[in-house]
Protein backbone atom coordinates (compact mmCIF):
# COMPACT_ATOMS: atom_id res chain seq x y z
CA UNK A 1 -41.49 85.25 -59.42
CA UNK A 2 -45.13 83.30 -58.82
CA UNK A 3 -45.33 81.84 -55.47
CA UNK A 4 -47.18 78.62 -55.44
CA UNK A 5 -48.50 76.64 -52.11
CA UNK A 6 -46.52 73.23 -53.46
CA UNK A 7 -43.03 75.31 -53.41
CA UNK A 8 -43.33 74.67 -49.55
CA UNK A 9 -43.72 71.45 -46.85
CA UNK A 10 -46.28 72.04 -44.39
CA UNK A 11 -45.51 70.11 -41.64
CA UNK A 12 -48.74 68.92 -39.11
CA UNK A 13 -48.79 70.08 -35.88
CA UNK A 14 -48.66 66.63 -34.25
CA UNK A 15 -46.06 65.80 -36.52
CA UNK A 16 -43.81 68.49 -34.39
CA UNK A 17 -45.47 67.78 -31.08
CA UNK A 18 -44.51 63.90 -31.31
CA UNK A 19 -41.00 65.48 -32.14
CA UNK A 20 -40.96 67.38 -28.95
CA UNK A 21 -42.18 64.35 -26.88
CA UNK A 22 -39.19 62.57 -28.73
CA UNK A 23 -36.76 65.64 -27.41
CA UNK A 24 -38.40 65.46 -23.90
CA UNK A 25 -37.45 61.70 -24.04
CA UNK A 26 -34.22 61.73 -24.98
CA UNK A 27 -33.44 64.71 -22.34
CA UNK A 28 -34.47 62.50 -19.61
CA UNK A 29 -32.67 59.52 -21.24
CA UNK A 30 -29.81 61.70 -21.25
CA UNK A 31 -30.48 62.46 -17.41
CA UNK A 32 -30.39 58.61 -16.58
CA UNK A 33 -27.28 58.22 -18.30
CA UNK A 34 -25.60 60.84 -16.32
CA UNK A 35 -27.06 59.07 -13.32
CA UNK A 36 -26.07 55.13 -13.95
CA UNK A 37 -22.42 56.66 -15.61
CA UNK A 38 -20.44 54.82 -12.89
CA UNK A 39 -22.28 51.33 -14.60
CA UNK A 40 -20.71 52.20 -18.30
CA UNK A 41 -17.12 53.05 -17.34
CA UNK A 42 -15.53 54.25 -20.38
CA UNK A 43 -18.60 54.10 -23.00
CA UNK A 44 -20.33 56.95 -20.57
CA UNK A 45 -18.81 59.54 -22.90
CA UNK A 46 -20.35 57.58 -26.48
CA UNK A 47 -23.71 56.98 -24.94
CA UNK A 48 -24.00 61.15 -24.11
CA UNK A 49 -22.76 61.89 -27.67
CA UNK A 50 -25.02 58.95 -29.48
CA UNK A 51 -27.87 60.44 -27.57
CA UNK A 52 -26.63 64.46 -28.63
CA UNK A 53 -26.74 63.23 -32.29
CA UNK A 54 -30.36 61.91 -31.94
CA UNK A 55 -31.07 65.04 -30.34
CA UNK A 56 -28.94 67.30 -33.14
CA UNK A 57 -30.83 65.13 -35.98
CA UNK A 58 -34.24 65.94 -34.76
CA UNK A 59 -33.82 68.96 -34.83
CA UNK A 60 -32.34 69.89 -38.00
CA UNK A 61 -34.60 67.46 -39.43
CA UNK A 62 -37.61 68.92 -38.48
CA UNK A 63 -37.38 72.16 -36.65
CA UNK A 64 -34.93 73.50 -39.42
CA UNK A 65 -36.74 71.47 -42.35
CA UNK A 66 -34.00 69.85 -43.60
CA UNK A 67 -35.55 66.70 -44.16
CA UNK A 68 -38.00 68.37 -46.80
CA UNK A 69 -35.12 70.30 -48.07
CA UNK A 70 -33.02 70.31 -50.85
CA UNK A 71 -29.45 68.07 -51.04
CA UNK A 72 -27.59 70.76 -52.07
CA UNK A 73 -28.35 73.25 -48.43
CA UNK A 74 -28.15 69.44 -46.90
CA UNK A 75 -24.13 69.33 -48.11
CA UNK A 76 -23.71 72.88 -47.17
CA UNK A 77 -25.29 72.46 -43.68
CA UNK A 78 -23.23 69.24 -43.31
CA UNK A 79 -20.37 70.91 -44.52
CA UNK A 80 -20.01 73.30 -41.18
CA UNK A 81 -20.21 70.06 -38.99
CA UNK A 82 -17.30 68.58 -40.79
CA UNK A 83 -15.21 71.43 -40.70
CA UNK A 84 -16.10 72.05 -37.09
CA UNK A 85 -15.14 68.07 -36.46
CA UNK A 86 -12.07 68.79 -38.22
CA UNK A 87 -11.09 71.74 -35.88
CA UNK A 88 -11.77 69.61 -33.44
CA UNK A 89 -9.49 66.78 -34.52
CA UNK A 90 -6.23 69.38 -35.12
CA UNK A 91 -7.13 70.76 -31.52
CA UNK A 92 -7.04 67.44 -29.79
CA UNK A 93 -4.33 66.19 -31.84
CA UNK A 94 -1.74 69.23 -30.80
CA UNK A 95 -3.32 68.78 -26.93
CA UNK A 96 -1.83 64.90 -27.28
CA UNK A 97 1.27 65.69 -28.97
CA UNK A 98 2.78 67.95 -27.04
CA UNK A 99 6.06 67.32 -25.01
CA UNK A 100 6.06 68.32 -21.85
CA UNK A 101 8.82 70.81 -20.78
CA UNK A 102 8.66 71.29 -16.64
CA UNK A 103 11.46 73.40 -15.46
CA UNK A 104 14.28 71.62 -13.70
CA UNK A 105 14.42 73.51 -10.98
């Protein structure tokens, strides 16, 4: 099989260093959260996860190339995350179903 230099994306080096500033800032954004929860009351939890899922996109965007990769590994790779989201949903659904049974005694 011939290997040819446009088979692959070669990504700048700034291009992964302005990705990393963009991690760094949404760590400490993520830190500031956690400090001002008490302000947010219930929407504490959201703002973490909205701020994971930047996080999570960066990096499979970039660091794993799937931005410059093919739809087909992008529906695979998505694939796991609904599957785990899934197991997720059965787990917390038989955690809020259950009936609790305390002994009498």
């Amino acid at each position: 099989m011939a290997h040819h230099d446009s088979d692959h994306h070669v990504t700048p080096l700034n291009v992964y260093l302005k990705v990393a500033g963009g991690l760094f800032a949404l760590t400490f954004l993520t830190i500031i959260a956690h400090v001002f929860k008490a302000h947010y009351l219930g929407l504490a939890p959201y703002i973490a996860f909205l701020i994971a899922g930047a996080k999570a996109y960066l990096v499979m965007a970039w660091f794993m190339h799937l931005k410059y990769d093919t739809a087909g590994n992008r529906i695979i790779f998505a694939t796991g995350f609904v599957g785990l989201a899934l197991l997720f949903a059965i787990c917390a659904i038989d955690i809020y179903t259950r009936v609790y049974q305390g002994s009498i005694l």
